[in-house]
C-alpha atoms as a PDB file:
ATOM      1  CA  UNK A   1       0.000   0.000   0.000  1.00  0.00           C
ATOM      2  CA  UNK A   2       2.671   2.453   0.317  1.00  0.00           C
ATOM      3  CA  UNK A   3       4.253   1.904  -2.170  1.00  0.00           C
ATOM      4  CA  UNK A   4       1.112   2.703  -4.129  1.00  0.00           C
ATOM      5  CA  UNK A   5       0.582   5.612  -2.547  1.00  0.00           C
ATOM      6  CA  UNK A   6       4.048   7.057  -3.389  1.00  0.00           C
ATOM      7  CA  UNK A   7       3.332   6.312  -7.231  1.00  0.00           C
ATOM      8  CA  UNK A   8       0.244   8.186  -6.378  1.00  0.00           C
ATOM      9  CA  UNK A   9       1.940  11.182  -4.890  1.00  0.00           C
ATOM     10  CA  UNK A  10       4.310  11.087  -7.693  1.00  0.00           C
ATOM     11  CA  UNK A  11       2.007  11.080 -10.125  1.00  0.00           C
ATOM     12  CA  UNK A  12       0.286  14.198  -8.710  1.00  0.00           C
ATOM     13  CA  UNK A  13       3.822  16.158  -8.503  1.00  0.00           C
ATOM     14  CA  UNK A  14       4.267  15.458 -12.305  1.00  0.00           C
ATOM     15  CA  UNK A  15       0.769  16.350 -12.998  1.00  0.00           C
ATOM     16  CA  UNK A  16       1.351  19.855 -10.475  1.00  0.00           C
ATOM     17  CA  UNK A  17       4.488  20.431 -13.002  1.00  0.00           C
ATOM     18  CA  UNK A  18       3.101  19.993 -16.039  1.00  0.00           C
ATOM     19  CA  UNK A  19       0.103  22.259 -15.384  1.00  0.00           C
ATOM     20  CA  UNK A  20       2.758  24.669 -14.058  1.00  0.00           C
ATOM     21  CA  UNK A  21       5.193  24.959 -17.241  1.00  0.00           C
ATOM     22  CA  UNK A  22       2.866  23.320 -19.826  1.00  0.00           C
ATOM     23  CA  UNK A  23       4.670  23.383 -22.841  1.00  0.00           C
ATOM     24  CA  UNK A  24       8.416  23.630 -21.250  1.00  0.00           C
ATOM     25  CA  UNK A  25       7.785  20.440 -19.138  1.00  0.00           C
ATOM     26  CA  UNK A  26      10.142  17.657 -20.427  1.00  0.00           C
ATOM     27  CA  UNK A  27       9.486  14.274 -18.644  1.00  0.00           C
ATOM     28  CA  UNK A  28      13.004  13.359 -18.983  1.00  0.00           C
ATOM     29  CA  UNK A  29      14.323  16.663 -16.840  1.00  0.00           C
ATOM     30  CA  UNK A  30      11.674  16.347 -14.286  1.00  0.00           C
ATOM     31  CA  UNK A  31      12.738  12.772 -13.512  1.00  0.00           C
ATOM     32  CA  UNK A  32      16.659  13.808 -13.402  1.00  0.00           C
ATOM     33  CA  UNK A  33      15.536  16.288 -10.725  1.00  0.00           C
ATOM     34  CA  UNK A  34      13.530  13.890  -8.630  1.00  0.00           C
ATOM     35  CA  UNK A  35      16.829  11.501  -9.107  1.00  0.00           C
ATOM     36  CA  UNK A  36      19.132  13.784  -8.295  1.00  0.00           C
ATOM     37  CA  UNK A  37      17.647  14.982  -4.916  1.00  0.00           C
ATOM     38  CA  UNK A  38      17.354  11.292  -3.650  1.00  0.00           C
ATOM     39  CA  UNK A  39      15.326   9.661  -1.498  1.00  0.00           C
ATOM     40  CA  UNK A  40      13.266  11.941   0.798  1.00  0.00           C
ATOM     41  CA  UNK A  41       9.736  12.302   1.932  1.00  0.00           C
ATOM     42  CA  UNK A  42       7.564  13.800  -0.448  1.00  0.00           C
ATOM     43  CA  UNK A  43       7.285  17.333   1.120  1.00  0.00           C
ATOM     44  CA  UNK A  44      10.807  18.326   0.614  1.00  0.00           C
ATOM     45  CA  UNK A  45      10.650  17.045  -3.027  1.00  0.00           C
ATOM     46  CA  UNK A  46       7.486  19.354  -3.726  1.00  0.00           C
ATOM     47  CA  UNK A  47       9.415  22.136  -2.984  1.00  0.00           C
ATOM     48  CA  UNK A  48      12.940  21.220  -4.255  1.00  0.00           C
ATOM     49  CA  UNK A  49      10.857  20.871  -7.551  1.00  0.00           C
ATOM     50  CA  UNK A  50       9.262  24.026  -7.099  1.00  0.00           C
ATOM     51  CA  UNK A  51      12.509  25.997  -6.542  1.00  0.00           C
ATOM     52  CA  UNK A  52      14.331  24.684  -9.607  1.00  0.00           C
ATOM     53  CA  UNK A  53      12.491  26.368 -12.087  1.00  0.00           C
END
Protein backbone atom coordinates (compact mmCIF):
# COMPACT_ATOMS: atom_id res chain seq x y z
CA UNK A 1 0.00 0.00 0.00
CA UNK A 2 2.67 2.45 0.32
CA UNK A 3 4.25 1.90 -2.17
CA UNK A 4 1.11 2.70 -4.13
CA UNK A 5 0.58 5.61 -2.55
CA UNK A 6 4.05 7.06 -3.39
CA UNK A 7 3.33 6.31 -7.23
CA UNK A 8 0.24 8.19 -6.38
CA UNK A 9 1.94 11.18 -4.89
CA UNK A 10 4.31 11.09 -7.69
CA UNK A 11 2.01 11.08 -10.12
CA UNK A 12 0.29 14.20 -8.71
CA UNK A 13 3.82 16.16 -8.50
CA UNK A 14 4.27 15.46 -12.31
CA UNK A 15 0.77 16.35 -13.00
CA UNK A 16 1.35 19.85 -10.48
CA UNK A 17 4.49 20.43 -13.00
CA UNK A 18 3.10 19.99 -16.04
CA UNK A 19 0.10 22.26 -15.38
CA UNK A 20 2.76 24.67 -14.06
CA UNK A 21 5.19 24.96 -17.24
CA UNK A 22 2.87 23.32 -19.83
CA UNK A 23 4.67 23.38 -22.84
CA UNK A 24 8.42 23.63 -21.25
CA UNK A 25 7.78 20.44 -19.14
CA UNK A 26 10.14 17.66 -20.43
CA UNK A 27 9.49 14.27 -18.64
CA UNK A 28 13.00 13.36 -18.98
CA UNK A 29 14.32 16.66 -16.84
CA UNK A 30 11.67 16.35 -14.29
CA UNK A 31 12.74 12.77 -13.51
CA UNK A 32 16.66 13.81 -13.40
CA UNK A 33 15.54 16.29 -10.72
CA UNK A 34 13.53 13.89 -8.63
CA UNK A 35 16.83 11.50 -9.11
CA UNK A 36 19.13 13.78 -8.30
CA UNK A 37 17.65 14.98 -4.92
CA UNK A 38 17.35 11.29 -3.65
CA UNK A 39 15.33 9.66 -1.50
CA UNK A 40 13.27 11.94 0.80
CA UNK A 41 9.74 12.30 1.93
CA UNK A 42 7.56 13.80 -0.45
CA UNK A 43 7.28 17.33 1.12
CA UNK A 44 10.81 18.33 0.61
CA UNK A 45 10.65 17.04 -3.03
CA UNK A 46 7.49 19.35 -3.73
CA UNK A 47 9.42 22.14 -2.98
CA UNK A 48 12.94 21.22 -4.25
CA UNK A 49 10.86 20.87 -7.55
CA UNK A 50 9.26 24.03 -7.10
CA UNK A 51 12.51 26.00 -6.54
CA UNK A 52 14.33 24.68 -9.61
CA UNK A 53 12.49 26.37 -12.09
Amino acid sequence: MKYYWGYLSLLDLRTAEQKRLGQDFDMKDFHRRVLKIGGVQFPVLEKYIDMIE
